[in-house]
N, C-alpha and C. Protein backbone atom coordinates (compact mmCIF):
# COMPACT_ATOMS: atom_id res chain seq x y z
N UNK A 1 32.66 -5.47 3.87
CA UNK A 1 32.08 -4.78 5.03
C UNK A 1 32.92 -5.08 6.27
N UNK A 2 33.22 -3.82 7.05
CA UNK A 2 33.81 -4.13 8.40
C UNK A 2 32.99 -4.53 9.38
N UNK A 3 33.02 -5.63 9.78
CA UNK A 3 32.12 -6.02 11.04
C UNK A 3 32.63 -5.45 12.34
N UNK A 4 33.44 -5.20 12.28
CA UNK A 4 34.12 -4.27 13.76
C UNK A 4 32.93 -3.02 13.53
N UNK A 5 32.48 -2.39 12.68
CA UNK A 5 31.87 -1.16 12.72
C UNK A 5 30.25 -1.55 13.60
N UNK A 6 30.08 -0.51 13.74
CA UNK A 6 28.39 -0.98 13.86
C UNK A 6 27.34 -0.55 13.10
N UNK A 7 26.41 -1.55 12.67
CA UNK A 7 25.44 -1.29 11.65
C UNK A 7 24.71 0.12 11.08
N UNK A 8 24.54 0.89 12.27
CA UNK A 8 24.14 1.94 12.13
C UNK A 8 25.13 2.99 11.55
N UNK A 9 26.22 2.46 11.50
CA UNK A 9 27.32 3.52 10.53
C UNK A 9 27.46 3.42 9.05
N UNK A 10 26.55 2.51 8.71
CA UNK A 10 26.88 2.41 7.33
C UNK A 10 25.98 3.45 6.68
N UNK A 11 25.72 3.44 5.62
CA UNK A 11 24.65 4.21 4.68
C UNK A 11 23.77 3.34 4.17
N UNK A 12 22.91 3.56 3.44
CA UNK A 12 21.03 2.54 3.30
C UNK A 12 22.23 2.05 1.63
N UNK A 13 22.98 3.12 0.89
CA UNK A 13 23.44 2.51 -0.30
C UNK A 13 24.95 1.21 0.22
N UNK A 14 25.33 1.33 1.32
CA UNK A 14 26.37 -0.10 1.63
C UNK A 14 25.84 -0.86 2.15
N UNK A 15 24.91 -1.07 2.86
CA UNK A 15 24.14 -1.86 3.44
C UNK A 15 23.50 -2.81 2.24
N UNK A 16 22.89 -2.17 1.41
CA UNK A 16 22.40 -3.07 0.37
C UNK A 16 23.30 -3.69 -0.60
N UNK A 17 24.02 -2.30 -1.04
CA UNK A 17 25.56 -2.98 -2.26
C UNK A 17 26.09 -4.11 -1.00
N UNK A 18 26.02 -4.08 0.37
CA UNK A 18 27.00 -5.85 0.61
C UNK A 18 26.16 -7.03 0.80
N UNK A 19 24.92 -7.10 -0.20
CA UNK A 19 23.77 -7.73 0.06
C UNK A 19 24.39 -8.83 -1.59
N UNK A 20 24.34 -7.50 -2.31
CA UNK A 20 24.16 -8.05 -4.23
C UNK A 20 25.33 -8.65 -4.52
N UNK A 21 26.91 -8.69 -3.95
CA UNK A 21 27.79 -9.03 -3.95
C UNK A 21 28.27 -8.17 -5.55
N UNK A 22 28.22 -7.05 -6.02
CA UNK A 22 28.13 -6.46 -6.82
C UNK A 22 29.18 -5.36 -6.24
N UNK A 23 30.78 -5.18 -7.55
CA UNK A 23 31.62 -3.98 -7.00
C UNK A 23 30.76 -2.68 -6.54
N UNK A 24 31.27 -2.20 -5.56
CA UNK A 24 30.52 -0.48 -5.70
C UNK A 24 30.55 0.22 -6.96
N UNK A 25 31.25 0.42 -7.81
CA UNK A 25 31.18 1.29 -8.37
C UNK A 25 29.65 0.30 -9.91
N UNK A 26 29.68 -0.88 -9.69
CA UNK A 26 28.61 -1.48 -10.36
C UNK A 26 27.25 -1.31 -10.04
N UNK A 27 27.33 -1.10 -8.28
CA UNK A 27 25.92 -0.83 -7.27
C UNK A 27 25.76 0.05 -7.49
N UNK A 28 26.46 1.00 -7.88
CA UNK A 28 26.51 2.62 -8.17
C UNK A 28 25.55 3.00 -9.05
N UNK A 29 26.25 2.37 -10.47
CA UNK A 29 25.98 2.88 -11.86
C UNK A 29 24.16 2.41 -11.83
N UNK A 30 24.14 0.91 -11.55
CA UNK A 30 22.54 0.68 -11.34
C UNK A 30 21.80 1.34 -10.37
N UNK A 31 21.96 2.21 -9.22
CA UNK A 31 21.20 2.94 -8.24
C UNK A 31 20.67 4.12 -9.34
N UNK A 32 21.87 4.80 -10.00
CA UNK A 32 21.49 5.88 -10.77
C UNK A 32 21.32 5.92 -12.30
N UNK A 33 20.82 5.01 -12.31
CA UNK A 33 20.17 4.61 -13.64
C UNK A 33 18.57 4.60 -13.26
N UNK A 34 17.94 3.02 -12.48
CA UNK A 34 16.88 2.62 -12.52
C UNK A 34 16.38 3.25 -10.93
N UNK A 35 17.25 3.51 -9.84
CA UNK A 35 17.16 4.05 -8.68
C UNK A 35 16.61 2.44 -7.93
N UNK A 36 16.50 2.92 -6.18
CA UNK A 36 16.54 1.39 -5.19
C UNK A 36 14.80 1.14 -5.47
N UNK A 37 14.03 1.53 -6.23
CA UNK A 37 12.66 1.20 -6.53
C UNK A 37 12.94 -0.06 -6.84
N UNK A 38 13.92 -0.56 -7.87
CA UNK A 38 14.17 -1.55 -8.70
C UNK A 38 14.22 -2.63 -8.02
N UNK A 39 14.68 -2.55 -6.71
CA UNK A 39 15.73 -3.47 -5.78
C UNK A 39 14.50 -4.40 -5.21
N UNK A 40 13.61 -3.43 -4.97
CA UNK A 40 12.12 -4.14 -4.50
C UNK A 40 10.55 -4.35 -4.97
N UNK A 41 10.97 -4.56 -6.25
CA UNK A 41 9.78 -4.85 -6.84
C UNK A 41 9.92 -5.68 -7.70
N UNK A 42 9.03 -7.27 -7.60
CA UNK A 42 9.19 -8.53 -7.30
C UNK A 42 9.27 -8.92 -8.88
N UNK A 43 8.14 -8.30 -10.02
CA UNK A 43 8.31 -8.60 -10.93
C UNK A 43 8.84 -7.79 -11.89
N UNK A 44 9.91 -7.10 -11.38
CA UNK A 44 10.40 -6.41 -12.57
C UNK A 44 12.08 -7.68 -12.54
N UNK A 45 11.77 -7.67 -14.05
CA UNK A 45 13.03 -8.55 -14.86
C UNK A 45 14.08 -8.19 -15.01
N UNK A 46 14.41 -6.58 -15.04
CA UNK A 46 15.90 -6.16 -14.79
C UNK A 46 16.75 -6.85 -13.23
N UNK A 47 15.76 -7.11 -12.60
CA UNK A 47 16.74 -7.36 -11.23
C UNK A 47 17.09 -8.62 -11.15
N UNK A 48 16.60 -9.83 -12.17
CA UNK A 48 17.05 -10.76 -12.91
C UNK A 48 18.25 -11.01 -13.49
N UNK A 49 17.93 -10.20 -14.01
CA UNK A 49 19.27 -9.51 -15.11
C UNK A 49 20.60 -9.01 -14.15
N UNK A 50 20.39 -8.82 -13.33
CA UNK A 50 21.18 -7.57 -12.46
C UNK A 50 22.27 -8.77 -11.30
N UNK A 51 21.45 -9.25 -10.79
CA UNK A 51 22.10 -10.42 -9.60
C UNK A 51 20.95 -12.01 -9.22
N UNK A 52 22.05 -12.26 -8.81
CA UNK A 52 21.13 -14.00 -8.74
C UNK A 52 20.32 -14.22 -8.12
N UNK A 53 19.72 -15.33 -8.32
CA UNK A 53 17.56 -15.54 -7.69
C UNK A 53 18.29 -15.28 -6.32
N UNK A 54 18.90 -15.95 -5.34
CA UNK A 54 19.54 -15.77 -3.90
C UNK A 54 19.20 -14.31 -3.23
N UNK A 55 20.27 -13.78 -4.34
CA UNK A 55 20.44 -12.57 -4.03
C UNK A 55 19.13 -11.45 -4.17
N UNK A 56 18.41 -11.87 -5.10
CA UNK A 56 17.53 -11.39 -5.43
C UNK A 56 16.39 -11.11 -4.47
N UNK A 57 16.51 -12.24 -3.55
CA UNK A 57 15.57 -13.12 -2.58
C UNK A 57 15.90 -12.49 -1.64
N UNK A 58 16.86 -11.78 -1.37
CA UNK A 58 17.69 -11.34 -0.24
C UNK A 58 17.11 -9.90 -0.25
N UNK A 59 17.03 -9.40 -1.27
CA UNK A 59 16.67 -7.69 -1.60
C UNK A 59 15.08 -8.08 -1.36
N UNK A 60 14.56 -8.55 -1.73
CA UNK A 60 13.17 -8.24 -1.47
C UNK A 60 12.21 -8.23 -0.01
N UNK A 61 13.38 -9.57 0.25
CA UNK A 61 12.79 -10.11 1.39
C UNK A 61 13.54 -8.66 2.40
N UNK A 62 14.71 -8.10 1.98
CA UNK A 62 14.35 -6.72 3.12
C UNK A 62 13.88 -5.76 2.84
N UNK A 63 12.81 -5.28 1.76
CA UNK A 63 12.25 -4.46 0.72
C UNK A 63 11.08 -4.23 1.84
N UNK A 64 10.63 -5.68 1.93
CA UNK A 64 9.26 -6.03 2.49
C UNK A 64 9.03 -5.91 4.34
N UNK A 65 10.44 -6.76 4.68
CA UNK A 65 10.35 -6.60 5.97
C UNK A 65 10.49 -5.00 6.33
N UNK A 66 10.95 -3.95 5.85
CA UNK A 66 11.03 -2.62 5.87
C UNK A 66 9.96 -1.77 5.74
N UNK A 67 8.44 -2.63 4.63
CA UNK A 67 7.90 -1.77 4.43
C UNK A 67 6.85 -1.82 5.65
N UNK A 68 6.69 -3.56 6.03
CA UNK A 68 6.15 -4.14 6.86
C UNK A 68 6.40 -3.31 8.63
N UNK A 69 7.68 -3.02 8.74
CA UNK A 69 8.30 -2.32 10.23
C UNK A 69 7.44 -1.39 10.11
N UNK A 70 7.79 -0.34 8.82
CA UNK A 70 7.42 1.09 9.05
C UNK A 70 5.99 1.36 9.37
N UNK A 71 5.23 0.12 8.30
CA UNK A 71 3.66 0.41 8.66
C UNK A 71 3.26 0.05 9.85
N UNK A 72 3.96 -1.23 10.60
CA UNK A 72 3.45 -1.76 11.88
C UNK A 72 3.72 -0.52 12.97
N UNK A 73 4.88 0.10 12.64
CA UNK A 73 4.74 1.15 13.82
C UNK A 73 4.00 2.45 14.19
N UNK A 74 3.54 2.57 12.93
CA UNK A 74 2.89 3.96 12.34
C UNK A 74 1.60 3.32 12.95
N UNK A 75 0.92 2.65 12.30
CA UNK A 75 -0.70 1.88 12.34
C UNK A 75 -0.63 1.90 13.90
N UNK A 76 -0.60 1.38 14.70
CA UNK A 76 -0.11 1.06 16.24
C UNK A 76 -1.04 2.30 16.84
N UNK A 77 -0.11 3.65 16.37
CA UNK A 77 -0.70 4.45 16.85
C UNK A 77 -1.61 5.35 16.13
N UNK A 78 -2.21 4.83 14.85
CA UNK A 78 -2.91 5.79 14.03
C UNK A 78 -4.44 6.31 14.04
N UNK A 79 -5.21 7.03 13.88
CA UNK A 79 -6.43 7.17 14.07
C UNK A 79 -6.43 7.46 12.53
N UNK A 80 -7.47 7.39 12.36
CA UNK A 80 -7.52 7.78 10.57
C UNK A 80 -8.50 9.18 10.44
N UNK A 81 -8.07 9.87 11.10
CA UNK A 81 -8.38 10.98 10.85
C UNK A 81 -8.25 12.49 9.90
N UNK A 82 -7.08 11.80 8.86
CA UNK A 82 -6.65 12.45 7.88
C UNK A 82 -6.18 11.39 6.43
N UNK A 83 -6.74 11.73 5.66
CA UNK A 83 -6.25 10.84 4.18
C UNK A 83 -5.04 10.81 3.85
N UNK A 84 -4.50 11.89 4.24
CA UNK A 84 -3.02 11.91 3.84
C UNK A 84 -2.00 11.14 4.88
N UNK A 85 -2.43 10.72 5.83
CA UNK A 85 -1.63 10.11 6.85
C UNK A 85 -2.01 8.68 6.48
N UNK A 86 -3.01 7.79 5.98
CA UNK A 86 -3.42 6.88 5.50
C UNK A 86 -2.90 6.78 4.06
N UNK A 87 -2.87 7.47 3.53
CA UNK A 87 -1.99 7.31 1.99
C UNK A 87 -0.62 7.43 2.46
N UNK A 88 -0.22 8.10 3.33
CA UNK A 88 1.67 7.93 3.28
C UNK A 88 1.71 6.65 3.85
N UNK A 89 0.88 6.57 5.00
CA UNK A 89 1.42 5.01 5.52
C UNK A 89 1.18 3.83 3.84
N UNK A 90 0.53 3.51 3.70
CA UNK A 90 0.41 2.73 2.66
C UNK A 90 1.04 3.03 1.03
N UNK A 91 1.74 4.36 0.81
CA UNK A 91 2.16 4.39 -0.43
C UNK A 91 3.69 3.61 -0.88
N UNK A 92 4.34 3.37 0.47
CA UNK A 92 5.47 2.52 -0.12
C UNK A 92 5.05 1.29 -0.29
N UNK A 93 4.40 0.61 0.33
CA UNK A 93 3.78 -0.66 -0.07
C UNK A 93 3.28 -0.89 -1.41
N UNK A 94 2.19 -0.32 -2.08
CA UNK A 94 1.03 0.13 -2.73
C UNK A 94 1.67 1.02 -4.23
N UNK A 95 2.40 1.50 -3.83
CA UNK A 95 2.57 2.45 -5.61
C UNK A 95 3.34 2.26 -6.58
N UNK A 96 4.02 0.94 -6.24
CA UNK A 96 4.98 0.24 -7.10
C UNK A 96 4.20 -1.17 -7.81
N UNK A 97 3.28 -1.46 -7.24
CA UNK A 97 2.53 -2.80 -7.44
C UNK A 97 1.80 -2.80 -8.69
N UNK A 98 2.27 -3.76 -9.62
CA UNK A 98 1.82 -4.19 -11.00
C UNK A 98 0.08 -4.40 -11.24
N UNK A 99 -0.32 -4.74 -9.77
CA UNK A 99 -1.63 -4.87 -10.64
C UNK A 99 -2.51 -4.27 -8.87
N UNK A 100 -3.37 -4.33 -9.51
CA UNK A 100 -4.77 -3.39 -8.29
C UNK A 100 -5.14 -4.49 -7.14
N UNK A 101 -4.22 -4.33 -6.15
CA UNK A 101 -4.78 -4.35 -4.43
C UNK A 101 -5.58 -3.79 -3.84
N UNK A 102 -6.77 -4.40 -3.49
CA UNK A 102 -7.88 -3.48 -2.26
C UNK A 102 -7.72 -3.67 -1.18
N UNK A 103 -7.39 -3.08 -0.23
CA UNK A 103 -7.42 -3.02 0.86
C UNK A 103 -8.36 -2.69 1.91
N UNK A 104 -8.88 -3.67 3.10
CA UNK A 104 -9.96 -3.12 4.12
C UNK A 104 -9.09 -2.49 5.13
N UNK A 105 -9.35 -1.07 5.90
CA UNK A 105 -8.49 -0.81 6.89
C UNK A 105 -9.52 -0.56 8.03
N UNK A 106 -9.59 -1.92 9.03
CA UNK A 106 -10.41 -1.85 10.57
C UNK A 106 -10.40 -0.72 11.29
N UNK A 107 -11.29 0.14 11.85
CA UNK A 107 -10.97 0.91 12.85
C UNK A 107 -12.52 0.67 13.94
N UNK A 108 -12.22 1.20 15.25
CA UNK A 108 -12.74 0.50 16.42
C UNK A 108 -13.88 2.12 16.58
N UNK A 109 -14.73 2.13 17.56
CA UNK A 109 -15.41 2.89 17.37
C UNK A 109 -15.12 4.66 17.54
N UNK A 110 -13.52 4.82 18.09
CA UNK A 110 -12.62 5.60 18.34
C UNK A 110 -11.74 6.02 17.23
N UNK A 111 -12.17 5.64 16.21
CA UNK A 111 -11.37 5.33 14.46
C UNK A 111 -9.56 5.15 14.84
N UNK A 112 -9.44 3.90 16.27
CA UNK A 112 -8.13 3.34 16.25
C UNK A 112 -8.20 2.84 15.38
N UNK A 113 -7.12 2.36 15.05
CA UNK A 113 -6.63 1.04 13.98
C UNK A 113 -6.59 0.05 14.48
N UNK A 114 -7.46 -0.97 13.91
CA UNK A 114 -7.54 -2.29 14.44
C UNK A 114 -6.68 -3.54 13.21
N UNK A 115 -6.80 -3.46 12.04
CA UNK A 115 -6.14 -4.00 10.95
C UNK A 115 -6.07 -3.30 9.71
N UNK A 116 -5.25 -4.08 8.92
CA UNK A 116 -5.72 -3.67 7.33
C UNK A 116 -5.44 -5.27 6.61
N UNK A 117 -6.63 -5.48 5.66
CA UNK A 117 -6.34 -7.39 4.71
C UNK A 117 -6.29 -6.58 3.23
N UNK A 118 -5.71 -7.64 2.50
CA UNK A 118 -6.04 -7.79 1.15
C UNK A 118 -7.28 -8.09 0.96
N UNK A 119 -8.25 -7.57 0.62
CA UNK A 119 -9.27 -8.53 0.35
C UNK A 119 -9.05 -9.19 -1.24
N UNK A 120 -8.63 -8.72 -2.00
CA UNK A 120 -8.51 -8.94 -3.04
C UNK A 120 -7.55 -8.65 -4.25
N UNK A 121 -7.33 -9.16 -5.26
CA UNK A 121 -5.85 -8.77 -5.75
C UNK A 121 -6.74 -8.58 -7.80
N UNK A 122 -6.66 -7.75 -8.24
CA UNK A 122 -7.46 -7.58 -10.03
C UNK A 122 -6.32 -7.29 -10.90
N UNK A 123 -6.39 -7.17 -11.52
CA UNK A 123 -5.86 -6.68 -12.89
C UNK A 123 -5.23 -5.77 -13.20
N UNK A 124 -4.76 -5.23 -13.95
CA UNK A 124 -3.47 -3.97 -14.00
C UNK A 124 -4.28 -2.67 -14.31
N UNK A 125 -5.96 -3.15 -14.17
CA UNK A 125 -6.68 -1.90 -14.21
C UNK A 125 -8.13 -1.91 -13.36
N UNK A 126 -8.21 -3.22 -12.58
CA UNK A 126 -9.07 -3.43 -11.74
C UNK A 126 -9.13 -3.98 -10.96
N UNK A 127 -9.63 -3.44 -9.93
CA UNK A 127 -9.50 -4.33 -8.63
C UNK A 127 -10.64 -5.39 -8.46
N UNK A 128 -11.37 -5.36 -8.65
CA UNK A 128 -12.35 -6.82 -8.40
C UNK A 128 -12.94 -7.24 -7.36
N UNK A 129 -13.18 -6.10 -6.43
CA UNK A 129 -13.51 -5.95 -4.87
C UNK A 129 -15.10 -6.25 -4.84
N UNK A 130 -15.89 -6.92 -4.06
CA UNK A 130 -16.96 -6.67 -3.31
C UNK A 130 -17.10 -6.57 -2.27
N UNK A 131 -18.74 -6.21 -2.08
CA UNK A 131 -19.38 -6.00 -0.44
C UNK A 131 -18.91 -7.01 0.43
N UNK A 132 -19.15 -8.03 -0.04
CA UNK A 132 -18.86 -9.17 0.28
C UNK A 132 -18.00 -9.35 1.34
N UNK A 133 -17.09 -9.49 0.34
CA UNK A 133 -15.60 -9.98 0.97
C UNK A 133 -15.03 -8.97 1.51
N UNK A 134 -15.75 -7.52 2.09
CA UNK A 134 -14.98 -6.44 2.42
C UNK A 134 -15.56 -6.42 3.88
N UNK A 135 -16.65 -6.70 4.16
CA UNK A 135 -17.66 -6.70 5.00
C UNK A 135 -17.66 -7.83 5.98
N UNK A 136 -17.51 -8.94 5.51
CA UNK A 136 -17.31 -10.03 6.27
C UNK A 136 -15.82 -9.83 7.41
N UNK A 137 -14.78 -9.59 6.24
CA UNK A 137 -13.63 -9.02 7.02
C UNK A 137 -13.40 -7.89 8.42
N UNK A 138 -14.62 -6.62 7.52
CA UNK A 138 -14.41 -5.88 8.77
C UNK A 138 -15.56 -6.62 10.06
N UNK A 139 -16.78 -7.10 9.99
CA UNK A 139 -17.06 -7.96 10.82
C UNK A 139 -16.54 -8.63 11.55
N UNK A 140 -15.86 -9.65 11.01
CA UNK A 140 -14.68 -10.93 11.59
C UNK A 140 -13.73 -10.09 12.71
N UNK A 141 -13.55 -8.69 12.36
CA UNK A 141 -12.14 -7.93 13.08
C UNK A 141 -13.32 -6.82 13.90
N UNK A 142 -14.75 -7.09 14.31
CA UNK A 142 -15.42 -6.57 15.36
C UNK A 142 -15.21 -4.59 14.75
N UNK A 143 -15.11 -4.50 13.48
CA UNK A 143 -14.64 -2.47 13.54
C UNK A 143 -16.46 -1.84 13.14
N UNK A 144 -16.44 -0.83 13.14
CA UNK A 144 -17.19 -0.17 13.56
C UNK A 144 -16.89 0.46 12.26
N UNK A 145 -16.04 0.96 11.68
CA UNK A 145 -15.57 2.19 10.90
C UNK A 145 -14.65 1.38 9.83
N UNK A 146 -14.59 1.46 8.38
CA UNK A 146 -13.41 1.38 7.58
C UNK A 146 -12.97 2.55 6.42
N UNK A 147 -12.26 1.84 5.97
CA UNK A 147 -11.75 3.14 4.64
C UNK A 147 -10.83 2.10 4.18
N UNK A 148 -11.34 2.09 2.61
CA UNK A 148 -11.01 1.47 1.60
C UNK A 148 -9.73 2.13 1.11
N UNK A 149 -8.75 1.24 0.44
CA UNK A 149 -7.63 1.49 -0.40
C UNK A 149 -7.16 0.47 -1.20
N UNK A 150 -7.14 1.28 -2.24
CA UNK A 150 -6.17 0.28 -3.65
C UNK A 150 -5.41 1.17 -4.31
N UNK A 151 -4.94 0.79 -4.84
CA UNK A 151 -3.58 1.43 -6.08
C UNK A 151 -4.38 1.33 -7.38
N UNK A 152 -3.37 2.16 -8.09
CA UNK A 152 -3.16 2.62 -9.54
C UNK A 152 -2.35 1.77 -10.29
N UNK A 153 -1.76 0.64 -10.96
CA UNK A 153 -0.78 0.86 -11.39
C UNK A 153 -0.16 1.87 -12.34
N UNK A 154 -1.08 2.24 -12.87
CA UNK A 154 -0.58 3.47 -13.65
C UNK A 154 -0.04 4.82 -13.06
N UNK A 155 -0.01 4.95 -11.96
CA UNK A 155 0.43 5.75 -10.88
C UNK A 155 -0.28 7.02 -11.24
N UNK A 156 -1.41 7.23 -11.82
CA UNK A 156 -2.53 8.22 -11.98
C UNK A 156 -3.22 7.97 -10.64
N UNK A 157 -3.76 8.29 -9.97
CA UNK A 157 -4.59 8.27 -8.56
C UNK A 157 -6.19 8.71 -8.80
N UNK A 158 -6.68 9.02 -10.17
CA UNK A 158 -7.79 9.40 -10.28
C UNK A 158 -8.88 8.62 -10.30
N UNK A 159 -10.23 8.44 -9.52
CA UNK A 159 -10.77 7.68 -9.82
C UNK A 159 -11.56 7.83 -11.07
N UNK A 160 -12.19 6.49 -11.35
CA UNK A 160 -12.29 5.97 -12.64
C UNK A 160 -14.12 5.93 -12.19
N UNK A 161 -15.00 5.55 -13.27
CA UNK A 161 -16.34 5.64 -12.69
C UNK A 161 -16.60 4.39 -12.07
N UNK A 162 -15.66 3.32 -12.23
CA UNK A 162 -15.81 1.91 -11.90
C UNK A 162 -15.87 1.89 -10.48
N UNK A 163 -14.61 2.94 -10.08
CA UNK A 163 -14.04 3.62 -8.82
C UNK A 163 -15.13 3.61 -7.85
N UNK A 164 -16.23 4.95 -8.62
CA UNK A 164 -16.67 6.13 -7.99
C UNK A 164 -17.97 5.22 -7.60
N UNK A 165 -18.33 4.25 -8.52
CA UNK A 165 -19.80 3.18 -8.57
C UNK A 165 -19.58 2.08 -7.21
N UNK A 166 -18.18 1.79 -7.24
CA UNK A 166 -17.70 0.98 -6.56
C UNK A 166 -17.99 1.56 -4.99
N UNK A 167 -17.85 2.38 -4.76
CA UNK A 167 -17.17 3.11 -3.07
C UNK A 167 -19.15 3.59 -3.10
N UNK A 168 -19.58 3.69 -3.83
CA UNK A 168 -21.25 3.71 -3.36
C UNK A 168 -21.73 2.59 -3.03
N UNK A 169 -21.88 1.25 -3.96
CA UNK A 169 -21.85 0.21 -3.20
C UNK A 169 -21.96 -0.40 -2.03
N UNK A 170 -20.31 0.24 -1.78
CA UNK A 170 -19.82 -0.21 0.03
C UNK A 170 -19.87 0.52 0.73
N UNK A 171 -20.64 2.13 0.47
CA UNK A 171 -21.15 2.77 1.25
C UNK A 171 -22.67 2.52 2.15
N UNK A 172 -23.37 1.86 0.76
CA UNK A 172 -24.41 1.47 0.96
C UNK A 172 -24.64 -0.19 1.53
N UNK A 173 -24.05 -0.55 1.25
CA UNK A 173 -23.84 -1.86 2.07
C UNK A 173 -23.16 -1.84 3.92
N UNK A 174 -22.80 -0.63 3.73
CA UNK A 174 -22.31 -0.98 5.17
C UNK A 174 -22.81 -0.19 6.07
N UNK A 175 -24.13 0.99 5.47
CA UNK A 175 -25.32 1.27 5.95
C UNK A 175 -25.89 0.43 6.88
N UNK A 176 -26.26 -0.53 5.51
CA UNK A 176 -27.12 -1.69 5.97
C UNK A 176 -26.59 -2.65 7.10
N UNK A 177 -25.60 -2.80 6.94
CA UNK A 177 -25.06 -3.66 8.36
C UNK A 177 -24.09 -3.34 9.63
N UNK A 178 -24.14 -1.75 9.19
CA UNK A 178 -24.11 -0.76 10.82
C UNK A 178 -22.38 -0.40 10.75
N UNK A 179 -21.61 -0.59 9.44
CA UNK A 179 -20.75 -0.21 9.87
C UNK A 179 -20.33 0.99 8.60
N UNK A 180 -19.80 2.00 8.91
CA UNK A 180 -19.57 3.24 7.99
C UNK A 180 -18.52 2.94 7.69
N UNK A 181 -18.62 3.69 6.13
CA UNK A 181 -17.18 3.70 5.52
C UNK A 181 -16.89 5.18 5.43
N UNK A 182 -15.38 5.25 5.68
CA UNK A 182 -15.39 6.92 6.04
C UNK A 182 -14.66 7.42 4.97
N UNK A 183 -14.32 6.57 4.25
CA UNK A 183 -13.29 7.04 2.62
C UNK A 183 -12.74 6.25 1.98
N UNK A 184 -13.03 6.31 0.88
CA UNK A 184 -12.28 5.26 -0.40
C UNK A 184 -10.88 6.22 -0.95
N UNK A 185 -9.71 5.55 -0.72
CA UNK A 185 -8.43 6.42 -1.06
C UNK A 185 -7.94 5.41 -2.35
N UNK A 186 -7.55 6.16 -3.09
CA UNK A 186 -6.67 5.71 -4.13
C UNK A 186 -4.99 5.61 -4.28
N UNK A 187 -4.34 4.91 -4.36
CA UNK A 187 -2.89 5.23 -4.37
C UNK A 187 -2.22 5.58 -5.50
N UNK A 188 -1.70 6.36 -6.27
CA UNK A 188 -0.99 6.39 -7.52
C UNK A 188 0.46 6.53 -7.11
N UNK A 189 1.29 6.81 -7.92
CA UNK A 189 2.78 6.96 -7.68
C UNK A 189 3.35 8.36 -7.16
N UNK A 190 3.08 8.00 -5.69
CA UNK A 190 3.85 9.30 -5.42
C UNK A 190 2.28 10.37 -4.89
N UNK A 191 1.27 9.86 -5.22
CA UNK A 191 0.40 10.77 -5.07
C UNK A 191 -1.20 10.21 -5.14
N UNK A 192 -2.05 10.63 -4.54
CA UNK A 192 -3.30 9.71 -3.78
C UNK A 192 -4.66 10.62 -3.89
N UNK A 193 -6.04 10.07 -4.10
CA UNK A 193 -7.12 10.72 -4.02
C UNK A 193 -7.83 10.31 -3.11
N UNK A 194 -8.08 11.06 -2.64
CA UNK A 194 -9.48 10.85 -1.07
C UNK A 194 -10.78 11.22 -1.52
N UNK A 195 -11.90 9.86 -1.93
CA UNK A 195 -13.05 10.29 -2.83
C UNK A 195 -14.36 11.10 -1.76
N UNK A 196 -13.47 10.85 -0.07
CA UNK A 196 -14.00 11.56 1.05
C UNK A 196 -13.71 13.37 0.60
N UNK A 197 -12.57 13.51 0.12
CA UNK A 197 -11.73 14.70 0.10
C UNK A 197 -12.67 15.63 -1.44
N UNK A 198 -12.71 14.98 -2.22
CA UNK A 198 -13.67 14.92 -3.27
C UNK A 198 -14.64 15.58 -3.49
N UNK A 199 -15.45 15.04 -2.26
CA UNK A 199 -17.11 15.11 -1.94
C UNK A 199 -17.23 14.30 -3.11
N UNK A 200 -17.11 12.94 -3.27
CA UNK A 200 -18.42 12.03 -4.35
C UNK A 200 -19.06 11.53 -2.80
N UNK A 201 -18.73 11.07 -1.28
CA UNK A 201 -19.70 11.01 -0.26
C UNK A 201 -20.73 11.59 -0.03
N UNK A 202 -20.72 12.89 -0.22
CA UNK A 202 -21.88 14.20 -0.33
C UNK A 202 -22.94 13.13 -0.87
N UNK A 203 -22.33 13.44 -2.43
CA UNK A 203 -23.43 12.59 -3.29
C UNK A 203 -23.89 11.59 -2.60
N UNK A 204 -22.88 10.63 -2.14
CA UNK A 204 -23.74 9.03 -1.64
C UNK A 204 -24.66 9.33 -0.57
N UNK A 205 -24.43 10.25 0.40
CA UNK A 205 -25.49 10.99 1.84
C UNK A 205 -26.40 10.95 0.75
N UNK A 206 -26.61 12.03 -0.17
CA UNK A 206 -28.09 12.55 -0.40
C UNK A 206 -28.75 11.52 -1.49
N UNK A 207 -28.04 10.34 -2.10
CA UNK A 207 -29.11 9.14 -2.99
C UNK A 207 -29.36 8.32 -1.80
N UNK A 208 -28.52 8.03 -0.74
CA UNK A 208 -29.47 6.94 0.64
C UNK A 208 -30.72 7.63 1.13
C-alpha cells in the first residue's frame, strides 16, 4: 500500500486485501469464491483456514466497527415508522448470525430512538426471549414504545408459531405496564417479516 495516497482512494477490496497480508491475486480468488460475507463472520472456519488468528482479529474487528458506525448514524436520526427502515438498519448485523438474537429497540413517546440491547442470545432455531427481560430493559431506558427483532439463521424470515405466540405475549405484557409494542420484525438473509405488516396485531387488538 502507498501511504503517500489517501485512504479514500483505495477500493473496500485493497483496503482489506492489505489487512490479510495475502497476494492480490489470492484476495481475489477467495472474494469470488465465498464473497467479503466470509471476512466477517466470527464462526465460520474457512477464515481459519484462510489467514492467521491476528489477522483474523483484524477483519472482524473492522467487520463490526463498520456495522456498529453505520447503525449508530442511521438510529441517531430514526423514527420507526416504517419496518423496512428498521430491518435495513439491522440486517447487516443480524442475517449472518449462527444462532437467534432478540433484540429490544427503545423509542421515546415521539417513536425517536432511544436504544436497541440484546436481551438475549437461543439456539440456531430459537430465541429464548421473555416479558421479562424485554420489559425491564425498555423500563430501565424510560421508552414508551418498542419493536422487537431477531434473526433467522436459516435466512427464511417467516414466522414460526413459537414466533407468532411469542410477540402476543409481549404484546400483552406491555399492555399491562403501559408500554406498546408496535412490531415484532424478523430478519432472514437478505429479507425480513413485519408481523405488524402481517396483521397477526389485528388478531392480538381483538383477543385483549
Amino acid at each position: 500500500m502507498d501511504y503517500k495516497k489517501s485512504l479514500d482512494q483505495y477500493t473496500d477490496f485493497e483496503l482489506l486485501q492489505s489487512l490479510t497480508a495475502l497476494s492480490e491475486e489470492e484476495f481475489k480468488n477467495i472474494i469470488e469464491e465465498e464473497g467479503y460475507k466470509l471476512l466477517f463472520v466470527p464462526s465460520d472456519d474457512k477464515l481459519k483456514e484462510i489467514v492467521s488468528k491476528d489477522v483474523g482479529t483484524k477483519l472482524l474487528i473492522v467487520g463490526e466497527i463498520s456495522k456498529r458506525l453505520t447503525s449508530y448514524r442511521a438510529l441517531e436520526k430514526m423514527k420507526a415508522n416504517s419496518p423496512g427502515t428498521l430491518a435495513s438498519l439491522f440486517m447487516t448485523e443480524m442475517r449472518y448470525l449462527d444462532k437467534e438474537h432478540f433484540k429490544v429497540v427503545c423509542m421515546d413517546t415521539k417513536n425517536n430512538y432511544i436504544s436497541s440491547t440484546t436481551v438475549s442470545i437461543g439456539t440456531v432455531n430459537a430465541a429464548l426471549a421473555n416479558p421479562r427481560e424485554v420489559f425491564i430493559e425498555a423500563l430501565r431506558k424510560k421508552a414508551v414504545h418498542i419493536v422487537l427483532i431477531h434473526n433467522h439463521p436459516s435466512g427464511d424470515p417467516s414466522p414460526s408459531k413459537e414466533d407468532i405466540l411469542l410477540s402476543r405475549r409481549m404484546y400483552e405484557a406491555g399492555r399491562i405496564v403501559g408500554i406498546e409494542l408496535l412490531d415484532h420484525i424478523i430478519i432472514g438473509d437478505g429479507k425480513y417479516t413485519s408481523l405488524k405488516q402481517e396483521q397477526y396485531f389485528s388478531d392480538f387488538e381483538i383477543e385483549v
